[in-house]
N, C-alpha and C. Protein backbone atom coordinates (compact mmCIF):
# COMPACT_ATOMS: atom_id res chain seq x y z
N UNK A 1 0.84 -1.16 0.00
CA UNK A 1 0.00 0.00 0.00
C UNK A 1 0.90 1.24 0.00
N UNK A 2 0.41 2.27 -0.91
CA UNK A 2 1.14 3.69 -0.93
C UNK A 2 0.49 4.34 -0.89
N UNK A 3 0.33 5.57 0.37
CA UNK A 3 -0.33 6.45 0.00
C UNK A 3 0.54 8.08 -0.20
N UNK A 4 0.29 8.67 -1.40
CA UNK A 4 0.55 9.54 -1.27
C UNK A 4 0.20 10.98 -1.40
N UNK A 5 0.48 11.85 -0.39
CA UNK A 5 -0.04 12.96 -0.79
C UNK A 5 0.57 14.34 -0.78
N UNK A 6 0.24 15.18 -1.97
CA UNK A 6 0.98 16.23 -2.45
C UNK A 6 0.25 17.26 -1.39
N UNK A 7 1.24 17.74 -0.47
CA UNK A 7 0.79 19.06 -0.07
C UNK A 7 0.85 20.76 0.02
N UNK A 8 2.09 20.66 -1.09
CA UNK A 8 2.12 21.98 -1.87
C UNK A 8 3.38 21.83 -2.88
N UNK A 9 2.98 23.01 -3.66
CA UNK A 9 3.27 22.51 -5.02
C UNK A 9 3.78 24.17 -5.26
N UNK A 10 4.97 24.97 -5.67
CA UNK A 10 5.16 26.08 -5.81
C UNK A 10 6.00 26.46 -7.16
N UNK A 11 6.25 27.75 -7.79
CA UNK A 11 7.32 27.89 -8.55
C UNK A 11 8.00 29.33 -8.18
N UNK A 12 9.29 29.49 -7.77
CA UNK A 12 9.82 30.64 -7.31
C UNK A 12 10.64 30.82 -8.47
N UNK A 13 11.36 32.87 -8.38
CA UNK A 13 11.98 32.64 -9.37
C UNK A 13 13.01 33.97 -8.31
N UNK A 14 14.31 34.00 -8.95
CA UNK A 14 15.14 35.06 -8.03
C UNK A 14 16.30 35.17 -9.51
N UNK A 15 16.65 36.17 -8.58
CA UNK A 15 17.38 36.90 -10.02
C UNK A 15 18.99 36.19 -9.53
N UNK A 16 19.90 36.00 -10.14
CA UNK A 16 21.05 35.43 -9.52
C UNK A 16 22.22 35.65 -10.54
N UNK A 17 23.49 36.29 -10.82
CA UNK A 17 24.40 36.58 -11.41
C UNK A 17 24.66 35.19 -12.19
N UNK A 18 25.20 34.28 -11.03
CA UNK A 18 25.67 32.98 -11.62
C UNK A 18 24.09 31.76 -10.84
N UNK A 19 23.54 31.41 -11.81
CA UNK A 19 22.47 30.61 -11.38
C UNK A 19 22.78 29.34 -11.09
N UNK A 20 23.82 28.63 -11.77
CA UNK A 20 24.64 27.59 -11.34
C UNK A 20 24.57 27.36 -9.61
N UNK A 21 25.61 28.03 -9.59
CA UNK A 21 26.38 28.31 -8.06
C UNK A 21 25.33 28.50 -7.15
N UNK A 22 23.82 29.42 -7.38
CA UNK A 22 23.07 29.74 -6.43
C UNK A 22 22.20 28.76 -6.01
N UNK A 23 21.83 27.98 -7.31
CA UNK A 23 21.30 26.68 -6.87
C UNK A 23 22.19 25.47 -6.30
N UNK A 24 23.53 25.58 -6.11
CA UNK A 24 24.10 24.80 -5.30
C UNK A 24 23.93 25.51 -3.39
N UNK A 25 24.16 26.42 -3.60
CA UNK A 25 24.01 27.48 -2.71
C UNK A 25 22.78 27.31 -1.57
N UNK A 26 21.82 26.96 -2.09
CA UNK A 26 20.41 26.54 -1.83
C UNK A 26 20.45 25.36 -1.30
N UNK A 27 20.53 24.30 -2.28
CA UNK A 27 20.38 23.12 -2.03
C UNK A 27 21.43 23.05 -0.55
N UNK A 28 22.49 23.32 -0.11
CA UNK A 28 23.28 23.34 0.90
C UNK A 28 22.56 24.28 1.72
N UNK A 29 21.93 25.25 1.68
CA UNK A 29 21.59 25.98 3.01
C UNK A 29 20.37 24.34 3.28
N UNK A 30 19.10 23.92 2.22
CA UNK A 30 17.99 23.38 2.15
C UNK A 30 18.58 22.36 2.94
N UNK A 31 19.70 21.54 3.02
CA UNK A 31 20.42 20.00 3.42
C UNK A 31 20.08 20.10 5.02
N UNK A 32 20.06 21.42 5.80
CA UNK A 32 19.86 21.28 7.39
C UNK A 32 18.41 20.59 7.86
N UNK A 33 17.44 20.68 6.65
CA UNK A 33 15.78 20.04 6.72
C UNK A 33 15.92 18.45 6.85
N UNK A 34 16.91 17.85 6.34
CA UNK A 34 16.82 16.49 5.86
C UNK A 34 17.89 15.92 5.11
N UNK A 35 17.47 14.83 5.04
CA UNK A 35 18.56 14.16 3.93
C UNK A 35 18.54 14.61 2.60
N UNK A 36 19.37 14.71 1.63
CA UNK A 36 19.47 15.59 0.61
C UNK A 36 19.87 14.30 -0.40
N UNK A 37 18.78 14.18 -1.75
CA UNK A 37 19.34 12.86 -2.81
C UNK A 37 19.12 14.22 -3.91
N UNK A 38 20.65 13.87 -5.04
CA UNK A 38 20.44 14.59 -5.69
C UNK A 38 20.29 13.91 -7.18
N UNK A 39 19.37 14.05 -8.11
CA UNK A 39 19.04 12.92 -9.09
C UNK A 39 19.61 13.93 -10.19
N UNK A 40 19.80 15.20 -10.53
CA UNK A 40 19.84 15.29 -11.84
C UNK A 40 21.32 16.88 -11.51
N UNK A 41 22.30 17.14 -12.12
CA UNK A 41 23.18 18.02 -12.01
C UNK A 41 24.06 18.39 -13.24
N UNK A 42 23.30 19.27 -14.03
CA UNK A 42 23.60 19.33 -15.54
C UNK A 42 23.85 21.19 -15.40
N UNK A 43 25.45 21.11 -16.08
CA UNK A 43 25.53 22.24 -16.97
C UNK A 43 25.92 22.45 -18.19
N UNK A 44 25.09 23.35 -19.13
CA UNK A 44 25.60 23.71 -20.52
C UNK A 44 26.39 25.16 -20.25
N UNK A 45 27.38 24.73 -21.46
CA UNK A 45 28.37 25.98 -21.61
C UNK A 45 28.39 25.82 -22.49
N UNK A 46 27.49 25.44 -23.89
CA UNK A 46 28.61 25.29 -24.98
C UNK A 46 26.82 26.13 -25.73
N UNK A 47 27.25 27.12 -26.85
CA UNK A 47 25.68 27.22 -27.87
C UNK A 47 26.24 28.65 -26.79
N UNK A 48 24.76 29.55 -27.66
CA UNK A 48 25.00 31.07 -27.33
C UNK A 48 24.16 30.89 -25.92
N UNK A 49 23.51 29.89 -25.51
CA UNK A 49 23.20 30.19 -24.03
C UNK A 49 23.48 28.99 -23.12
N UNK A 50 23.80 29.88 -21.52
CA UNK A 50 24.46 29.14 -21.03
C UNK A 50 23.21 28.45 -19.85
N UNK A 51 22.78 27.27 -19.54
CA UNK A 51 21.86 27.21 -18.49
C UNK A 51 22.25 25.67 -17.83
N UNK A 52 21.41 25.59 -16.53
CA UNK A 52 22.15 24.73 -15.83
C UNK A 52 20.67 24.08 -15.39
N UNK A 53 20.56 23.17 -14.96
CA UNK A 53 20.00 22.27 -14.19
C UNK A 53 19.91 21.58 -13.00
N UNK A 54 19.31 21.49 -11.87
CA UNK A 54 19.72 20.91 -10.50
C UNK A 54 18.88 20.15 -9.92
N UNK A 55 18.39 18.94 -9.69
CA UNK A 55 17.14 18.19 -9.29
C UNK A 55 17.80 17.25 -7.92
N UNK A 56 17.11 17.75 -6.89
CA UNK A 56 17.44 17.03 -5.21
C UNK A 56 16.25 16.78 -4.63
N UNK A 57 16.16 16.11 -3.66
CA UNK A 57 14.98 16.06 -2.71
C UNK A 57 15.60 15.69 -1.59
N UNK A 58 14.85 16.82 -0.65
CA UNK A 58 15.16 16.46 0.66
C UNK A 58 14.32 15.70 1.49
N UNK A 59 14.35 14.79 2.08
CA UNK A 59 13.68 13.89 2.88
C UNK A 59 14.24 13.97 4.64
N UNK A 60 12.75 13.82 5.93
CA UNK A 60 12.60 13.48 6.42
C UNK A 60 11.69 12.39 6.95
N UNK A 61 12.60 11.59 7.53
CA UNK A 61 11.49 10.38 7.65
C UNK A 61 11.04 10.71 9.39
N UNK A 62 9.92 10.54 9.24
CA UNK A 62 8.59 10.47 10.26
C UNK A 62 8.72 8.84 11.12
N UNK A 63 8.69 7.81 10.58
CA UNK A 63 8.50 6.54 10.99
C UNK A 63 9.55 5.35 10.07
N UNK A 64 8.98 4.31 10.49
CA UNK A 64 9.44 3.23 9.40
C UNK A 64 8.70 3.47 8.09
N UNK A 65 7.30 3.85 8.55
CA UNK A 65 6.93 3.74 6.55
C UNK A 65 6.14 5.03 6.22
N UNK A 66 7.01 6.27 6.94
CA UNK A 66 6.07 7.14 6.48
C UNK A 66 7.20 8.19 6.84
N UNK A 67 7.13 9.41 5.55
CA UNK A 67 8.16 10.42 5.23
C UNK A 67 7.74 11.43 4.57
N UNK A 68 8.57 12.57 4.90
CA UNK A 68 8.36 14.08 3.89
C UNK A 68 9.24 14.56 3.21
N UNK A 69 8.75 14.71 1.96
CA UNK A 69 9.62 14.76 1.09
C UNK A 69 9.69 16.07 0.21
N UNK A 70 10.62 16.57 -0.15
CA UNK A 70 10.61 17.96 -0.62
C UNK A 70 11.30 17.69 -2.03
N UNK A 71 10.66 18.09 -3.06
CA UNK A 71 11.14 17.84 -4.49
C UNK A 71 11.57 19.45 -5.30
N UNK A 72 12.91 19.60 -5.25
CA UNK A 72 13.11 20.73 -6.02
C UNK A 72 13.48 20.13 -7.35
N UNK A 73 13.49 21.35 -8.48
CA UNK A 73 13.99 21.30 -9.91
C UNK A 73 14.38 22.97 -10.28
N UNK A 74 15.80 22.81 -9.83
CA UNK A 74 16.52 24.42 -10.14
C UNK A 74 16.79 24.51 -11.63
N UNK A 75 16.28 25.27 -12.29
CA UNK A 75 16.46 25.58 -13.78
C UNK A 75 17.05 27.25 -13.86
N UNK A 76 18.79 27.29 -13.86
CA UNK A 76 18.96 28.51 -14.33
C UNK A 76 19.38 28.62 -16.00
N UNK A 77 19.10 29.94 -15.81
CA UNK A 77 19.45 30.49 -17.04
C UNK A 77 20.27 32.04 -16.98
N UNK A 78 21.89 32.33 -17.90
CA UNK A 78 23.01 32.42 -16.89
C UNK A 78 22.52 34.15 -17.88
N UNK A 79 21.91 34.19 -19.36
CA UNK A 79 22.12 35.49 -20.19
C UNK A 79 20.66 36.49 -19.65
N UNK A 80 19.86 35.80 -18.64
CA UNK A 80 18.82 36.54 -18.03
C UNK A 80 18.98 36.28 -16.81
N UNK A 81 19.79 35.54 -16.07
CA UNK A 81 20.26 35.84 -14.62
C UNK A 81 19.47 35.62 -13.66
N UNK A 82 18.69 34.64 -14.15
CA UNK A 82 17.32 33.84 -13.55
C UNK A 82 17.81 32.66 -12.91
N UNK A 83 17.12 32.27 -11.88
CA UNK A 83 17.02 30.95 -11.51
C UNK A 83 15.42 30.89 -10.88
N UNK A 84 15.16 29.65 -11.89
CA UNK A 84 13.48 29.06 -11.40
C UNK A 84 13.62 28.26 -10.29
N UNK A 85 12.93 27.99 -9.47
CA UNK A 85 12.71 26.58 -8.88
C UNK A 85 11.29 26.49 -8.68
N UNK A 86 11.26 25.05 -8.85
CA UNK A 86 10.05 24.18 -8.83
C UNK A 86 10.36 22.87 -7.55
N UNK A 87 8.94 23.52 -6.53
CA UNK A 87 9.21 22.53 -5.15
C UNK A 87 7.83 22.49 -5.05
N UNK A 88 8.03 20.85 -4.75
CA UNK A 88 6.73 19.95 -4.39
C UNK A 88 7.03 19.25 -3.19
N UNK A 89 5.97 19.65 -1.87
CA UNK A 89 5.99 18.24 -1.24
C UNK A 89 5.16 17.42 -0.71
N UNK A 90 5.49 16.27 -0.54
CA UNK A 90 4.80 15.51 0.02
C UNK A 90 4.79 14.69 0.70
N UNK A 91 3.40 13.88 1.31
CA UNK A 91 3.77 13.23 2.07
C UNK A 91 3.77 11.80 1.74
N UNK A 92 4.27 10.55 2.11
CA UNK A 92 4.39 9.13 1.41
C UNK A 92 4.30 8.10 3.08
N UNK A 93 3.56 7.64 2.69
CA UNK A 93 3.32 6.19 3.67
C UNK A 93 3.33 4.92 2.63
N UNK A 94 4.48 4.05 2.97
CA UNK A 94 4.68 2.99 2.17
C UNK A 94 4.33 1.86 3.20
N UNK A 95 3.91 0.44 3.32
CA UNK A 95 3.35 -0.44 3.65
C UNK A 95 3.48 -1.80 2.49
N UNK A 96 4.79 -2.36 3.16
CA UNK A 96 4.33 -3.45 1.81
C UNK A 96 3.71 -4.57 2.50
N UNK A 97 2.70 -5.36 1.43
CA UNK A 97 1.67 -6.30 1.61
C UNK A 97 2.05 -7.39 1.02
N UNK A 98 2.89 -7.96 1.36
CA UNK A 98 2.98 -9.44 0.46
C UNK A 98 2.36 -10.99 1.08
N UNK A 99 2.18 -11.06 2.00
CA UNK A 99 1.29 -11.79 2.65
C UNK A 99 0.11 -11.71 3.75
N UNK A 100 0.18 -12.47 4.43
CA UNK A 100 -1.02 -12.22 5.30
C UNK A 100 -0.71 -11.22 7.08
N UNK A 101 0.22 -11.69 7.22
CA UNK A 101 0.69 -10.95 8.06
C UNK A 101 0.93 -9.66 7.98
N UNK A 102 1.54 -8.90 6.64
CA UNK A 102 1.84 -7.63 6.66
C UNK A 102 0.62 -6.99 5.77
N UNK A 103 -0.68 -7.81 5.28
CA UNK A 103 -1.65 -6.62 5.14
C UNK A 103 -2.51 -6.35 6.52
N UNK A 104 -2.46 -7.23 7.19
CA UNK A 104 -2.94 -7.43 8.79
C UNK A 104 -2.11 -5.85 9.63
N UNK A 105 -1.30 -5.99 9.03
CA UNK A 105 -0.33 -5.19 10.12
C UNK A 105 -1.03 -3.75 9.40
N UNK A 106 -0.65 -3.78 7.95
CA UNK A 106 -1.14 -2.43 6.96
C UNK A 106 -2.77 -1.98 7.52
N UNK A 107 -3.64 -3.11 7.88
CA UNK A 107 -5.10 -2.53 8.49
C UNK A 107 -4.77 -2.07 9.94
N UNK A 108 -4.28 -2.52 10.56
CA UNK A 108 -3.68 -2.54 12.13
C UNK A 108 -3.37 -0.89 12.16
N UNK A 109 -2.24 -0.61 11.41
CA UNK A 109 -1.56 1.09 11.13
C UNK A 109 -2.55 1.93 10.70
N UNK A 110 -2.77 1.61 9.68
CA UNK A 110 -4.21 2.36 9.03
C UNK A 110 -5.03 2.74 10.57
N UNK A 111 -5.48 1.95 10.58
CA UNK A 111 -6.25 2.14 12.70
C UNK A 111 -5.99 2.66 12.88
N UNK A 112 -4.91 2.41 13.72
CA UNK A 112 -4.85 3.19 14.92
C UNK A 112 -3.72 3.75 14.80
N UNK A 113 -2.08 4.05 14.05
CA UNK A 113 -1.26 5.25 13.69
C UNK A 113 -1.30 5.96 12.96
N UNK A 114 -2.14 5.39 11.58
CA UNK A 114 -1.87 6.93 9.89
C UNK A 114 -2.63 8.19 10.64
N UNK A 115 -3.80 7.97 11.59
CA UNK A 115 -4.36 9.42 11.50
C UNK A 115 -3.25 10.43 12.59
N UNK A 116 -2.36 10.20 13.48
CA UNK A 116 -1.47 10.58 14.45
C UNK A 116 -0.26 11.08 13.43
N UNK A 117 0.27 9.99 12.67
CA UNK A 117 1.17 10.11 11.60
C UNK A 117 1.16 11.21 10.68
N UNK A 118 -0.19 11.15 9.93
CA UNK A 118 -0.56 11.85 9.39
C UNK A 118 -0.78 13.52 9.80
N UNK A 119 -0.85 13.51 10.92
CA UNK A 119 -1.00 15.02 11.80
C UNK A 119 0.70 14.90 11.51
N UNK A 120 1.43 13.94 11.98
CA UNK A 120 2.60 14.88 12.38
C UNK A 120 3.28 14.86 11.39
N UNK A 121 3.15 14.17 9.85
CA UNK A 121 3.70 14.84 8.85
C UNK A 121 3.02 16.12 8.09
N UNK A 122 1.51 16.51 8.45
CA UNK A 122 1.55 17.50 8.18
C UNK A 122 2.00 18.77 8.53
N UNK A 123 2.52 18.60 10.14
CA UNK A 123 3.05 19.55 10.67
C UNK A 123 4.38 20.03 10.21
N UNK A 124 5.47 18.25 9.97
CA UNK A 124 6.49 18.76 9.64
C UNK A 124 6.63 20.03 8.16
N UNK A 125 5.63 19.20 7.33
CA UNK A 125 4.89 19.69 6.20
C UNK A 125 5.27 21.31 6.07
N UNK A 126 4.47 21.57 7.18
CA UNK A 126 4.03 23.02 7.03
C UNK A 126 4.95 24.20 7.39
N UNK A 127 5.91 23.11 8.36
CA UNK A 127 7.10 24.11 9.06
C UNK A 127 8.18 23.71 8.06
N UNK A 128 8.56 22.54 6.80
CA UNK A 128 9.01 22.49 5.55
C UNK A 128 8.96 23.82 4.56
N UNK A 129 7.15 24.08 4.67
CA UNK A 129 7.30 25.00 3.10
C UNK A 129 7.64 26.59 4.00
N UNK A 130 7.33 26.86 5.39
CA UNK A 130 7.98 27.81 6.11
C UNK A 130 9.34 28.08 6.18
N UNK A 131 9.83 27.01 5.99
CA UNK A 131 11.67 26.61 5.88
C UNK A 131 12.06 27.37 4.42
N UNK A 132 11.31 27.07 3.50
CA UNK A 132 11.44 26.74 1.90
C UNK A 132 11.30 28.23 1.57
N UNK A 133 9.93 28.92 1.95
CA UNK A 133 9.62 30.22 1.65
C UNK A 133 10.40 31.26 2.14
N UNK A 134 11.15 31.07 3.17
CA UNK A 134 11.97 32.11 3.68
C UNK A 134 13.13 31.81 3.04
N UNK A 135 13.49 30.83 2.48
CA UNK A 135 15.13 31.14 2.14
C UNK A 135 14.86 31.82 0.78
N UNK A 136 13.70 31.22 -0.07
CA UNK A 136 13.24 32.41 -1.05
C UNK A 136 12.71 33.41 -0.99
N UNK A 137 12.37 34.31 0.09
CA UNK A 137 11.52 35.42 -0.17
C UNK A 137 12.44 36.28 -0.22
N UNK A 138 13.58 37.06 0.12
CA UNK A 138 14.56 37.94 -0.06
C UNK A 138 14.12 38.15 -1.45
N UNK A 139 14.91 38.07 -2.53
CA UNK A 139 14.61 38.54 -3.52
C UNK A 139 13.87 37.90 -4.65
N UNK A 140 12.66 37.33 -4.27
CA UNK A 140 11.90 36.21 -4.96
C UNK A 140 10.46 36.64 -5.73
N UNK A 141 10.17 36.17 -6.50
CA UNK A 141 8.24 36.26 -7.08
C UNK A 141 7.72 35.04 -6.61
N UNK A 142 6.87 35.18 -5.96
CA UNK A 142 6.52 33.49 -5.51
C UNK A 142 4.54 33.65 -6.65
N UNK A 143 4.92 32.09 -7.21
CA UNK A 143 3.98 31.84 -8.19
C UNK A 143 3.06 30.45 -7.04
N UNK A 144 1.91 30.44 -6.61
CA UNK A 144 1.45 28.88 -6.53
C UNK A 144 0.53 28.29 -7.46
């Protein structure tokens, strides 16, 4: 069983000399929230424009099968001095069911921990996109 759920979804944008560097910049202030996986770290230099790419997620885990997860996608661009980001997060309760015992256990949790769980990843949740919005609001447009 997976449940998951998206509980905010944003696009910021800040003006940045070198957009590269600022989205590394970020992602290292962002690393004090959680564990930091970084899936995608692309730069072009070559063609008349120069732009970069940065895809991480930071994760805190809540329990054994339940976590918050923060999904950025830094897209600069170096001849307009932009850097986008795109952050989603959410929340994920995983439960695997392969026999009789562990869907027993999956109704058991469901009971009587997801709704407790569920409070306290929304909390982390909320003090996440509080985390998220302040390191962008200095010089930011915030889009939701």
């Amino acid at each position: 069983m997976i449940i998951n759920d998206e509980v905010y979804n944003g696009i910021f944008e800040l003006e940045a000399d070198d957009p590269y560097e600022k989205s590394h910049a970020l992602k290292n202030k962002l690393s004090v929230l959680g564990r930091v996986v970084e899936s995608k770290n692309e730069l072009w230099t070559d063609g008349p424009e120069h732009r970069s790419v940065l895809d991480f997620s930071v994760t805190e885990i809540i329990d054994n099968y339940s976590h918050v997860a923060a999904n950025f996608s830094m897209k600069g661009f170096n001849e307009a001095k932009l850097l986008q980001v795109a952050v989603k997060i959410e929340i994920v309760t995983t439960i695997k069911e392969d026999g009789f015992f562990s869907a027993a256990f999956a109704e058991y949790y469901m009971k009587t921990s997801y709704s407790n769980t569920s409070k306290m990843c929304r909390s982390k949740a909320a003090n996440l996109k509080k985390e998220i919005q302040s390191a962008f609001r200095p010089k930011s447009k915030v889009q939701s």
